[in-house]
C-alpha atoms as a PDB file:
ATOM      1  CA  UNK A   1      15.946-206.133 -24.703  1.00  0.00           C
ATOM      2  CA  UNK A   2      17.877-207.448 -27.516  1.00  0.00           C
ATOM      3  CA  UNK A   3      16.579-210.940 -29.060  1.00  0.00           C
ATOM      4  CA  UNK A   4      19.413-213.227 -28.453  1.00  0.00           C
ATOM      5  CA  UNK A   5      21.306-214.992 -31.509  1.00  0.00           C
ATOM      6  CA  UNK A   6      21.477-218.754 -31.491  1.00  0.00           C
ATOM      7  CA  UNK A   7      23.826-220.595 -34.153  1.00  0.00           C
ATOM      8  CA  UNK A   8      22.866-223.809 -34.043  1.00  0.00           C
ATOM      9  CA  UNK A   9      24.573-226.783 -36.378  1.00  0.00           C
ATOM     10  CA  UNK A  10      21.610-227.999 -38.601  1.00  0.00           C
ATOM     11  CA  UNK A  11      23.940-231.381 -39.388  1.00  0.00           C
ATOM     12  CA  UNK A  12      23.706-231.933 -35.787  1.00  0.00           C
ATOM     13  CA  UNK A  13      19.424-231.616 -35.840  1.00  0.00           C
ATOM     14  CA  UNK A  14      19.656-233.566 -38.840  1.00  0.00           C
ATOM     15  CA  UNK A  15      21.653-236.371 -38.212  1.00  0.00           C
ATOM     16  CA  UNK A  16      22.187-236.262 -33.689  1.00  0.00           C
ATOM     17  CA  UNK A  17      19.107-236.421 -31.519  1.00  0.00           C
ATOM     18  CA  UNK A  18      21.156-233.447 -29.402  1.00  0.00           C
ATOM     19  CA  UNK A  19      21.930-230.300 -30.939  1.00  0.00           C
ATOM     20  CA  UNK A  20      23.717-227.236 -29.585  1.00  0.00           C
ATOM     21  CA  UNK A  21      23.583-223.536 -30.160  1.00  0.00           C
ATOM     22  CA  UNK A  22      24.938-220.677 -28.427  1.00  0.00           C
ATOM     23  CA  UNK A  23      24.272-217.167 -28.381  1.00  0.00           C
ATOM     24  CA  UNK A  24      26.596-214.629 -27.215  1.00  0.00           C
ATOM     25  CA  UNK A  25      26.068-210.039 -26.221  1.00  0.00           C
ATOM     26  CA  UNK A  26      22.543-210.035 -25.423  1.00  0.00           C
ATOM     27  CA  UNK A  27      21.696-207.418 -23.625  1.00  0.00           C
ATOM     28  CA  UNK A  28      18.926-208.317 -20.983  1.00  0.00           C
ATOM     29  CA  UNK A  29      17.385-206.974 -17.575  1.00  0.00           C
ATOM     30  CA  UNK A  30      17.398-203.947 -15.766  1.00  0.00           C
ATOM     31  CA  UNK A  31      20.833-202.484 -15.566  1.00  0.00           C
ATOM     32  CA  UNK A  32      21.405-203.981 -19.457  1.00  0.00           C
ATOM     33  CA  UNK A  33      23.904-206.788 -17.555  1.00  0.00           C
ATOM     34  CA  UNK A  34      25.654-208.875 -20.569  1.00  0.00           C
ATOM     35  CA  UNK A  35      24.663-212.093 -20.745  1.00  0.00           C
ATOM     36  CA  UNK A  36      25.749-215.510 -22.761  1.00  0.00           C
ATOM     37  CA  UNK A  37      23.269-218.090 -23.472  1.00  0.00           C
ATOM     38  CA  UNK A  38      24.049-221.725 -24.325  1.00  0.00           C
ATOM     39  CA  UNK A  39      20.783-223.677 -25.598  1.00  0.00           C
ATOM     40  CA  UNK A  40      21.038-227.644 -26.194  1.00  0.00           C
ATOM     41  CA  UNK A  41      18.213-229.152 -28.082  1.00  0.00           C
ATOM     42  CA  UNK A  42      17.053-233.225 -27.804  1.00  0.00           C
ATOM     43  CA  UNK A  43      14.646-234.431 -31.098  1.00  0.00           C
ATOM     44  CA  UNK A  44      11.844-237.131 -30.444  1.00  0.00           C
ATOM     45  CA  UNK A  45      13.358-237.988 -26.546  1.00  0.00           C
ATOM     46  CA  UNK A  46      10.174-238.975 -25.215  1.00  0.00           C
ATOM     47  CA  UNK A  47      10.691-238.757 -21.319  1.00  0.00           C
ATOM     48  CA  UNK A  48      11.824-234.881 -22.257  1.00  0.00           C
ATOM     49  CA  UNK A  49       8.721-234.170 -23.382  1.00  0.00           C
ATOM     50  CA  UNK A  50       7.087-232.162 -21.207  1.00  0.00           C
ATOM     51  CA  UNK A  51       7.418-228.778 -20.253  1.00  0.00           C
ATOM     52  CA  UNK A  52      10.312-228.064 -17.592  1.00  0.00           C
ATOM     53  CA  UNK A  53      11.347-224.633 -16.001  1.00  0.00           C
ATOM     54  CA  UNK A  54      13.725-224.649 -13.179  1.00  0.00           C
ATOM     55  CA  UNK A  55      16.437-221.559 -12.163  1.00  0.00           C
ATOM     56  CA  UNK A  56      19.621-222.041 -10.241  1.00  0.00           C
ATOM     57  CA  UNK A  57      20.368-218.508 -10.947  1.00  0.00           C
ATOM     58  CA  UNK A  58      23.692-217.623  -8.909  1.00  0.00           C
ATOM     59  CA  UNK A  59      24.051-221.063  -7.317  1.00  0.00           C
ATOM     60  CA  UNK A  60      26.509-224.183  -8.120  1.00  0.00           C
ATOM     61  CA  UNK A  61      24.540-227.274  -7.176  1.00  0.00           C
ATOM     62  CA  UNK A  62      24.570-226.917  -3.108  1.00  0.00           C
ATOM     63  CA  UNK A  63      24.605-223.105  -3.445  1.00  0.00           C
ATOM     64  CA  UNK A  64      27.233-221.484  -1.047  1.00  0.00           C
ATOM     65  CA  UNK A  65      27.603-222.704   2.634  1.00  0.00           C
ATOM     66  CA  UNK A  66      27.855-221.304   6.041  1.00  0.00           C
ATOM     67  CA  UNK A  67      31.096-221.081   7.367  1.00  0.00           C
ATOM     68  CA  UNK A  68      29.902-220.366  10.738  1.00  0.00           C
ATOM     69  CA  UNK A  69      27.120-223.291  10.741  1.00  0.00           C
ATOM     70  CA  UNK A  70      30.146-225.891   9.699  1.00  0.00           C
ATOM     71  CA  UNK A  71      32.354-224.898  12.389  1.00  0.00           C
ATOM     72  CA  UNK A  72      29.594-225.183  15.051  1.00  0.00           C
ATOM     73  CA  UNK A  73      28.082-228.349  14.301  1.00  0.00           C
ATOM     74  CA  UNK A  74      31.320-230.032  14.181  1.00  0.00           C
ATOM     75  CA  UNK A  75      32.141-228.510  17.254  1.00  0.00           C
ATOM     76  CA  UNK A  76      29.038-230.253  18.644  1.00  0.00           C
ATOM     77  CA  UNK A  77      29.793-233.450  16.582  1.00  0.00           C
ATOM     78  CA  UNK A  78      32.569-234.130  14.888  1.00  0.00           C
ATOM     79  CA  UNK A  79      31.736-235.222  11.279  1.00  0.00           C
ATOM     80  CA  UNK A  80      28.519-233.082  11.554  1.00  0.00           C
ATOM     81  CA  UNK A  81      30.237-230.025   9.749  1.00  0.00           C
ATOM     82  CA  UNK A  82      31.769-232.738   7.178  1.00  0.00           C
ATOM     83  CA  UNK A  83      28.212-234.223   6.704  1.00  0.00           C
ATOM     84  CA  UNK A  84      26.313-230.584   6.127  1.00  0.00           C
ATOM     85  CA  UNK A  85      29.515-230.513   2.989  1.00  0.00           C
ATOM     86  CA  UNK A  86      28.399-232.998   1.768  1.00  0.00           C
ATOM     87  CA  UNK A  87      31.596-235.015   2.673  1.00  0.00           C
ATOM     88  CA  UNK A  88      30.510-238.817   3.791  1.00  0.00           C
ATOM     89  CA  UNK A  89      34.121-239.834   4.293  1.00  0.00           C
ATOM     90  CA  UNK A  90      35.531-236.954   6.511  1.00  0.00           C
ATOM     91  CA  UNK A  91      32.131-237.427   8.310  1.00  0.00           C
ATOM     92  CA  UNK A  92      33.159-241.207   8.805  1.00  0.00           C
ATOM     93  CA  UNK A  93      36.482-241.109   9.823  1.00  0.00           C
ATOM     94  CA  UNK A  94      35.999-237.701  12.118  1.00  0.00           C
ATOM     95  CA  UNK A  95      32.983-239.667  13.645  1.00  0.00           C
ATOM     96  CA  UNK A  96      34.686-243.358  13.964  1.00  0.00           C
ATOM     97  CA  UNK A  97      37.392-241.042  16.012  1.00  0.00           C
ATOM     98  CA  UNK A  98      34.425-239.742  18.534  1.00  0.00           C
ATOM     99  CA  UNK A  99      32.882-243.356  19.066  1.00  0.00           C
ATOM    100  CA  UNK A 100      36.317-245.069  19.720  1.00  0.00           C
ATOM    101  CA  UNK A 101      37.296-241.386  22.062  1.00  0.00           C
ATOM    102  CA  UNK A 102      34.337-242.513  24.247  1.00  0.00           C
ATOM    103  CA  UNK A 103      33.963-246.088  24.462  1.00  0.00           C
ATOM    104  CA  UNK A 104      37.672-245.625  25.245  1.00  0.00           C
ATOM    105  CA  UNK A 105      36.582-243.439  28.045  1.00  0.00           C
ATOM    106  CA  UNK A 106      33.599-245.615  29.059  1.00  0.00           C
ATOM    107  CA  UNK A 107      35.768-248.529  28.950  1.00  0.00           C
ATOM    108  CA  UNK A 108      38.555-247.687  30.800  1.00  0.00           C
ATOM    109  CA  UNK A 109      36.590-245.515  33.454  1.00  0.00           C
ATOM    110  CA  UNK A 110      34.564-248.860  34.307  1.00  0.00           C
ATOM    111  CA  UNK A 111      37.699-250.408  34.602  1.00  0.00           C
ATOM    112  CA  UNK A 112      39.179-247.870  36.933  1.00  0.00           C
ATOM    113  CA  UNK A 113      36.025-247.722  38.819  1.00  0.00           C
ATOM    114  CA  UNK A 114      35.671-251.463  39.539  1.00  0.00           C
ATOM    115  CA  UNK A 115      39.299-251.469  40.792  1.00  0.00           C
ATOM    116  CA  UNK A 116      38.745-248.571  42.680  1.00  0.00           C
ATOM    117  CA  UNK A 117      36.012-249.922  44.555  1.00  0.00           C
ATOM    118  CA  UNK A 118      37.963-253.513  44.579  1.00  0.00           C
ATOM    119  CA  UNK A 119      40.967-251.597  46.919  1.00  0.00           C
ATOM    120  CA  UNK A 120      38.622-249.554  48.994  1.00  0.00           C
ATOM    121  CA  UNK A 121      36.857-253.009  49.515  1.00  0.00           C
ATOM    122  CA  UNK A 122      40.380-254.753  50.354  1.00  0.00           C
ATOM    123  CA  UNK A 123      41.549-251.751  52.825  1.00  0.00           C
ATOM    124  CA  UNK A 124      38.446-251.540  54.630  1.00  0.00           C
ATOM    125  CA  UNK A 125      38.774-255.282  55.623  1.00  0.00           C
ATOM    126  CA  UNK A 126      42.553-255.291  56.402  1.00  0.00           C
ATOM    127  CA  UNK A 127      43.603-251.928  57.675  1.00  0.00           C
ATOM    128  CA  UNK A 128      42.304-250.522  60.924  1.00  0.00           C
ATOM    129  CA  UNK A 129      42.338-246.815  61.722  1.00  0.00           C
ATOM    130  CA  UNK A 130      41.394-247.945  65.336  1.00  0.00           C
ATOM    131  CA  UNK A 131      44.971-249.696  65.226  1.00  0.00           C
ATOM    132  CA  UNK A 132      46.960-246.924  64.030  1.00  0.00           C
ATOM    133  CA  UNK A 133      45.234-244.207  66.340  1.00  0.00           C
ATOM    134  CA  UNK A 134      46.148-246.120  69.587  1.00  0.00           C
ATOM    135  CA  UNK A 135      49.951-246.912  67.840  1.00  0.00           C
ATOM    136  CA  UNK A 136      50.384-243.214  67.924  1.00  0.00           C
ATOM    137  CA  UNK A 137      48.551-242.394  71.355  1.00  0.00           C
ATOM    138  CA  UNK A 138      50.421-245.267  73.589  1.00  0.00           C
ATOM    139  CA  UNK A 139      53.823-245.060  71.745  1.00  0.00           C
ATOM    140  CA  UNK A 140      54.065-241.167  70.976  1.00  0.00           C
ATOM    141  CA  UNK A 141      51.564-239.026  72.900  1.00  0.00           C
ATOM    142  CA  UNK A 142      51.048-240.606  76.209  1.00  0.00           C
ATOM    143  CA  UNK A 143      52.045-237.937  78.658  1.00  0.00           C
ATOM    144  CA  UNK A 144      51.564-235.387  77.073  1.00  0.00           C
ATOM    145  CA  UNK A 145      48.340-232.585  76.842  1.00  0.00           C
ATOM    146  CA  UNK A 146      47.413-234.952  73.061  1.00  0.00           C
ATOM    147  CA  UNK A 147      47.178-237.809  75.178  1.00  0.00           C
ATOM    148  CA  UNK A 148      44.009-239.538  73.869  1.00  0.00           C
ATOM    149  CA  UNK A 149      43.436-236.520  71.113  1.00  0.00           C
ATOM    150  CA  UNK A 150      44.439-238.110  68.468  1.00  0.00           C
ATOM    151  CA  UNK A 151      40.444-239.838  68.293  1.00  0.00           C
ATOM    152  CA  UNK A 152      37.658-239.110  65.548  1.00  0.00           C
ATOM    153  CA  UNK A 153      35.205-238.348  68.536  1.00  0.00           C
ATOM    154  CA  UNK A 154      37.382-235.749  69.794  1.00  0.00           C
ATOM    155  CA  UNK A 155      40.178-234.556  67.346  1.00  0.00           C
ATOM    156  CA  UNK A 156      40.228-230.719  66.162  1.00  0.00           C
ATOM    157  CA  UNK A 157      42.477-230.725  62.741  1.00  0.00           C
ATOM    158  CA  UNK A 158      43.691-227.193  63.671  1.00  0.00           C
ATOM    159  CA  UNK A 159      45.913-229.681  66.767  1.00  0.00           C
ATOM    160  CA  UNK A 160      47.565-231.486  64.332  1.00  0.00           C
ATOM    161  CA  UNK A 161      50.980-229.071  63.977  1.00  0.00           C
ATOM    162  CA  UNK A 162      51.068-229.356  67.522  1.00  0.00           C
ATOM    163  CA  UNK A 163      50.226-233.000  67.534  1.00  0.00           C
ATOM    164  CA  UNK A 164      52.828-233.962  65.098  1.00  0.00           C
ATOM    165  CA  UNK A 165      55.312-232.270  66.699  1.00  0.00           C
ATOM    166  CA  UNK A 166      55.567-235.612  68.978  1.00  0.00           C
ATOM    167  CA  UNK A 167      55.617-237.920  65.787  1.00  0.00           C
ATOM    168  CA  UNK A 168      58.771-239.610  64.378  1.00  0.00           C
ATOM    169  CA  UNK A 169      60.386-237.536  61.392  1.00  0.00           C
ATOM    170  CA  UNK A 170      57.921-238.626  58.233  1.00  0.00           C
ATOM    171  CA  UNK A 171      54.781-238.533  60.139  1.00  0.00           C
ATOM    172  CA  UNK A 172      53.724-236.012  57.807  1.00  0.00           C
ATOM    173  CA  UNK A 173      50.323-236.959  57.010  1.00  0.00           C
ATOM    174  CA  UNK A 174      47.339-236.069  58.935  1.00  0.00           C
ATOM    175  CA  UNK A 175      45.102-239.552  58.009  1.00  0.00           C
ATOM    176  CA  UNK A 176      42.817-238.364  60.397  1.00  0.00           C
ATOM    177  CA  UNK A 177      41.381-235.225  59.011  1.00  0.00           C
ATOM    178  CA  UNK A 178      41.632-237.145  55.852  1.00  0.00           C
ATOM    179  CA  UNK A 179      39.356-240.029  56.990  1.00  0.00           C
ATOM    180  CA  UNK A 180      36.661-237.349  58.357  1.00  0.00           C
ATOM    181  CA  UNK A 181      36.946-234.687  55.219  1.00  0.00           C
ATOM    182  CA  UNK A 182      38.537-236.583  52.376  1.00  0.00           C
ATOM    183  CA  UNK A 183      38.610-240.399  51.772  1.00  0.00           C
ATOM    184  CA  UNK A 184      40.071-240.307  48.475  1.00  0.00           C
ATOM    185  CA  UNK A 185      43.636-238.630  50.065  1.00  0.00           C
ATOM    186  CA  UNK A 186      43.188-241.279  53.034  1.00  0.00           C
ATOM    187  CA  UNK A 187      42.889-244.509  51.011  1.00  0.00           C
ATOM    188  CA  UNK A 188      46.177-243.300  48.985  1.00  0.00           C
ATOM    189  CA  UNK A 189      47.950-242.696  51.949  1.00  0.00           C
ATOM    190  CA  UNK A 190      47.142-246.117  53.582  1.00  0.00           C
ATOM    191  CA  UNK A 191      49.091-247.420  50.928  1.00  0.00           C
ATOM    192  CA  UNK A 192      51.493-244.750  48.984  1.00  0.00           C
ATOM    193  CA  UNK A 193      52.835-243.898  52.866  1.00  0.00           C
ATOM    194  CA  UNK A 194      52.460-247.190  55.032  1.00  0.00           C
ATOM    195  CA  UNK A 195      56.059-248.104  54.970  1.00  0.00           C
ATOM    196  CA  UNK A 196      57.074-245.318  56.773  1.00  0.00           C
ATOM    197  CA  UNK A 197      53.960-244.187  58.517  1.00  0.00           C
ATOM    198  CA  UNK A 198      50.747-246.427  58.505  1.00  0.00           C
ATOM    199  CA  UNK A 199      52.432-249.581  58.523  1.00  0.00           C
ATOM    200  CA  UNK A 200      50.690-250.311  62.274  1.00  0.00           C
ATOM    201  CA  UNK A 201      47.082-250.228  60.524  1.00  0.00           C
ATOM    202  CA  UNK A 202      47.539-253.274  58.169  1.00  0.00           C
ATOM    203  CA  UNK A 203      46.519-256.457  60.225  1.00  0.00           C
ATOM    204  CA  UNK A 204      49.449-258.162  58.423  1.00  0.00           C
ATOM    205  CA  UNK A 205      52.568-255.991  59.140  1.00  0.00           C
ATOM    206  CA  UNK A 206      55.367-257.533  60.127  1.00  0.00           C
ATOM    207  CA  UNK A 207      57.098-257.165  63.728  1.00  0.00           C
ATOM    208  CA  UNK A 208      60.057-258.439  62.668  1.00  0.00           C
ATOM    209  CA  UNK A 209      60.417-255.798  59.611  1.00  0.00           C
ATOM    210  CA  UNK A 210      58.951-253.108  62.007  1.00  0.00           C
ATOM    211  CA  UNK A 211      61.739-250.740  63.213  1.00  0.00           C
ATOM    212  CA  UNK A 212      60.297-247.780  65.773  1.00  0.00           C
ATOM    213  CA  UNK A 213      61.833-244.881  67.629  1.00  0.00           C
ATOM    214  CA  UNK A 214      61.939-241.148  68.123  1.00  0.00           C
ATOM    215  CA  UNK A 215      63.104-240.688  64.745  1.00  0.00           C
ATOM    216  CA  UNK A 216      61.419-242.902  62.356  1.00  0.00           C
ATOM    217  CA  UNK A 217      59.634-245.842  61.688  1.00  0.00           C
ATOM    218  CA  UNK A 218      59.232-248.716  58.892  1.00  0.00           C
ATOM    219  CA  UNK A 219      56.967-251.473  58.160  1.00  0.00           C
ATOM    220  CA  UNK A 220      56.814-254.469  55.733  1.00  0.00           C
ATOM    221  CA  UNK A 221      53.112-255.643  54.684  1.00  0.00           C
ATOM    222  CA  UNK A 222      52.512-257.498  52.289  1.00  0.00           C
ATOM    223  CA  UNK A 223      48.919-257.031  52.123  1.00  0.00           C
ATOM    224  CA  UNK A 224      49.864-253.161  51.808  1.00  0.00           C
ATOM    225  CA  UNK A 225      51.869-253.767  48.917  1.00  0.00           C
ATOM    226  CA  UNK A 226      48.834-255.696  46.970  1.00  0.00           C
ATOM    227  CA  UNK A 227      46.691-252.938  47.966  1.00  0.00           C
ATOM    228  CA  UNK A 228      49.040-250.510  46.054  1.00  0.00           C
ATOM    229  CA  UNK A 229      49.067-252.759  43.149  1.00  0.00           C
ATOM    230  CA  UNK A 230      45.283-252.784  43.306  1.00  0.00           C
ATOM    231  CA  UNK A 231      45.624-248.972  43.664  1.00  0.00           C
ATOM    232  CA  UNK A 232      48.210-248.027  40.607  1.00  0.00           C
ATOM    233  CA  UNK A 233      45.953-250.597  38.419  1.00  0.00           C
ATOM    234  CA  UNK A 234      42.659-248.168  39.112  1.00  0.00           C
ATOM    235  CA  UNK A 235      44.514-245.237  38.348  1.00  0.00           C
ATOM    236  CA  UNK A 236      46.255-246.382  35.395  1.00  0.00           C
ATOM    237  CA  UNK A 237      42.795-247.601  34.290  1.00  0.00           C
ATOM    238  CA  UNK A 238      41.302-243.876  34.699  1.00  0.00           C
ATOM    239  CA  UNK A 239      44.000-242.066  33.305  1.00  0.00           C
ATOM    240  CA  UNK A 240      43.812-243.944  30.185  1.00  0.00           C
ATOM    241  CA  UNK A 241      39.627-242.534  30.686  1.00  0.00           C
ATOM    242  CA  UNK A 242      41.309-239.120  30.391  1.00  0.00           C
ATOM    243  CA  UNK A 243      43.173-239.580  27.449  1.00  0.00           C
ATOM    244  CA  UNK A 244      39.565-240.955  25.874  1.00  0.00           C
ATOM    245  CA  UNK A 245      38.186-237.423  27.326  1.00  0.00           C
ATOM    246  CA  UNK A 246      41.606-235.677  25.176  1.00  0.00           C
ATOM    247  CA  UNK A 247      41.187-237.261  22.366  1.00  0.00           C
ATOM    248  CA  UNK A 248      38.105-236.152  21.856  1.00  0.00           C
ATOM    249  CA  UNK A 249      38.042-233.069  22.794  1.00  0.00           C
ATOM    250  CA  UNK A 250      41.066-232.719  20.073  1.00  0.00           C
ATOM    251  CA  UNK A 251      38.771-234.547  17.338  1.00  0.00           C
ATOM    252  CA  UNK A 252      36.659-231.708  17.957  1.00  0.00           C
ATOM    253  CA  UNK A 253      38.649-229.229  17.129  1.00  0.00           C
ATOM    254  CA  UNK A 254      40.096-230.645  14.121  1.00  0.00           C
ATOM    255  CA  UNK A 255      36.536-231.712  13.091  1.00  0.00           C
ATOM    256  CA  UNK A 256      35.267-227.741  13.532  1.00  0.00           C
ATOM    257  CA  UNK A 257      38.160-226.337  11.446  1.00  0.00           C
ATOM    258  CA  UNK A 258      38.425-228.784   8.813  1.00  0.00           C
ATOM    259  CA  UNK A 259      34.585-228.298   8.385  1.00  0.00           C
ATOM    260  CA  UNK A 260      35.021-224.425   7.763  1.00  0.00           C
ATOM    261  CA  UNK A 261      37.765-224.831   5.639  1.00  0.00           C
ATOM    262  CA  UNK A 262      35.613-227.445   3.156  1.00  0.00           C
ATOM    263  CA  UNK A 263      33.232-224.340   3.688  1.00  0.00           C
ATOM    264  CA  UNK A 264      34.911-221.765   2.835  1.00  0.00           C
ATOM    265  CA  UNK A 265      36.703-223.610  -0.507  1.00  0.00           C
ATOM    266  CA  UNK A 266      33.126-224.637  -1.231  1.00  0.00           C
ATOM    267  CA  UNK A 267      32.080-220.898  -1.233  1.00  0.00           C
ATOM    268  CA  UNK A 268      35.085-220.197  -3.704  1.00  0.00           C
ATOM    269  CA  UNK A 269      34.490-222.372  -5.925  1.00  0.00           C
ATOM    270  CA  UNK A 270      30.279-220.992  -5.721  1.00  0.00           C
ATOM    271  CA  UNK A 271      31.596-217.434  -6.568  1.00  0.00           C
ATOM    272  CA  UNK A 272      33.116-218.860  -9.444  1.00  0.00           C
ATOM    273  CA  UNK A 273      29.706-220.301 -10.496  1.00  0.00           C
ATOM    274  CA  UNK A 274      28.047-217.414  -9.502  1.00  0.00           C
ATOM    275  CA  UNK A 275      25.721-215.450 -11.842  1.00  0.00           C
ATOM    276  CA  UNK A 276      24.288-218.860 -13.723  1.00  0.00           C
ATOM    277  CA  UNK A 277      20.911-219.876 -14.327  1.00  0.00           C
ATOM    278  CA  UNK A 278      19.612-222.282 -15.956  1.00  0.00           C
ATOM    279  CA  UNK A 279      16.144-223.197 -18.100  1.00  0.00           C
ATOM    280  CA  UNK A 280      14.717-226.104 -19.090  1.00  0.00           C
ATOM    281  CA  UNK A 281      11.769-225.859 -21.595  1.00  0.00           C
ATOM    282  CA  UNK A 282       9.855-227.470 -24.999  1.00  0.00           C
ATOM    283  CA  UNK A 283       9.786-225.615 -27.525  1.00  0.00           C
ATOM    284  CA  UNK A 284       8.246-226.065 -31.212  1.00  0.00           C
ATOM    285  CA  UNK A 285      10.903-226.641 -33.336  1.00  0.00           C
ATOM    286  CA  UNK A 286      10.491-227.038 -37.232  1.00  0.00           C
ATOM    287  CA  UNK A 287       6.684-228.602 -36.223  1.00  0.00           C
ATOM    288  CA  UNK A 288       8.124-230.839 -33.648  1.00  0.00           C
ATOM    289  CA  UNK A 289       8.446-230.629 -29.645  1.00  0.00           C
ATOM    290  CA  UNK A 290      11.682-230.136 -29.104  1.00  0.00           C
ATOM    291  CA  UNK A 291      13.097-230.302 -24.988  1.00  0.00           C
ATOM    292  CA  UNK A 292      15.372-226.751 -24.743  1.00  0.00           C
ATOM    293  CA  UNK A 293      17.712-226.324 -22.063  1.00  0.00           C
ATOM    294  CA  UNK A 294      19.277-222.727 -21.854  1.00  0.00           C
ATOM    295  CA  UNK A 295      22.523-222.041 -19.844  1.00  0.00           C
ATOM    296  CA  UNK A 296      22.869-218.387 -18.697  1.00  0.00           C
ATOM    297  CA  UNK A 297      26.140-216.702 -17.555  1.00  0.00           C
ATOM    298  CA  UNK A 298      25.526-212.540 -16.405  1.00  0.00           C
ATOM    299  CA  UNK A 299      28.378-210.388 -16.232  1.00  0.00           C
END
């Protein structure tokens, strides 16, 4: 090993309570790797005296950063990823986007929910399936085989192409099977259809407004039409829960690649760095203790 050679300004000692020297071509270490050494000196600094070694050899401060470990935790969290960068303000504003994503969602699927329940509450009071089922048995199907069919106690789905067959033109919709399998398509069709169909269940439709024969029928409720206000309010209400839901799931994304991009510029800029140490020491200089840092660059 070669001793390394330090010029240092003796003005600077003299006069500056920080000196500098650098040394340049020693040869040190297995391999003989070329090194450059840059040594600052403090005089009579008296929280530097004491004896001090550290190394960051090969590391910028933070050392270099998983790419992979970024993307995921944002993924998880957005502003997680920004946070392990060390970035406090992406983390903010990525995580301010994932609170106000889901108290949108909680918000607005409350909402919906409420209303939901507020219609279901309203139909179950004012329209009667009991009403509608003997409309379509005394006016359409008595006579025939379906005569007194068309009942919950007694009514096989798989009869209702035959059933409808019978039915004015827009009797489409089978509110039957939907009241014993799925309540969510019968409580839309109480309202979305009841002009032209299920006008007979609402206790308030209108005689006068209601036109029947062999080839259509129409109703005027009134209480149908503020159950399909109630209705489009709910499911404006939860639709505005799904854009909560899309929102976030986009912050994620953006969250998870702009954390592996801080990453991977991070881990340039730590190759660049890469290959440094550095010492921190006291040494006895002219008589005096001296604090000694020494820089290290290997090639």
């Amino acid at each position: 090993m070669k001793p390394a050679i330090y010029l240092a300004s003796l003005l600077s000692l003299l006069l500056c309570p920080i000196g500098l020297a650098m040394a340049e071509g020693t040869m040190e270490g297995l391999g003989g790797s070329d090194k450059i050494e840059v040594a600052f000196f403090a005089q009579n600094n008296p929280s530097l005296q004491q004896r001090v070694e550290t190394s960051l050899t090969g590391q910028q401060p933070g050392g270099r950063k998983s790419i992979q470990k970024a993307f995921l935790l944002s993924a998880i969290l957005p502003g997680a990823g920004e946070y392990y960068m060390g970035s406090k303000t992406r983390m903010l504003i990525f995580g301010g986007i994932e609170v106000l994503s889901w108290t949108g969602y909680l918000t607005y699927h409350h909402k919906g929910k409420v209303k939901e329940k507020e219609f279901r509450d309203f139909a179950n009071e004012h329209w009667r399936l009991g009403y509608y089922l003997d409309f379509i048995n005394e006016t359409f199907l008595e006579g025939t085989k379906w005569y007194n069919k068309y009942y919950p106690d007694v009514y096989d789905p798989e009869d209702w192409d035959s059933i409808s067959t019978y039915l004015p033109n827009g009797f489409i919709h089978d509110v039957l099977d939907a009241w014993l399998h799925d309540r969510q398509q019968y409580y839309e069709m109480i309202g979305k259809y009841y002009d032209r169909q299920f006008g007979e269940g609402w206790d308030d439709s209108d005689n006068e407004y209601r036109v029947v024969s062999d080839s259509a029928c129409f109703w005027y409720s009134p209480r149908a039409e503020d159950y399909e206000d109630m209705r489009d309010l709910s499911n404006k209400f939860l639709k505005r829960a799904k854009w909560g839901i899309g929102a976030a799931l986009v912050n994620r994304v953006l969250s998870a690649f702009d954390a592996a991009l801080l990453a991977r510029r991070h881990n340039k800029r730590a190759d660049r760095f890469s290959g440094f140490s550095l010492r921190a020491t006291v040494i006895d200089y002219c008589g005096e203790p001296t604090p000694h840092l020494i820089l290290t660059k290997r090639f």
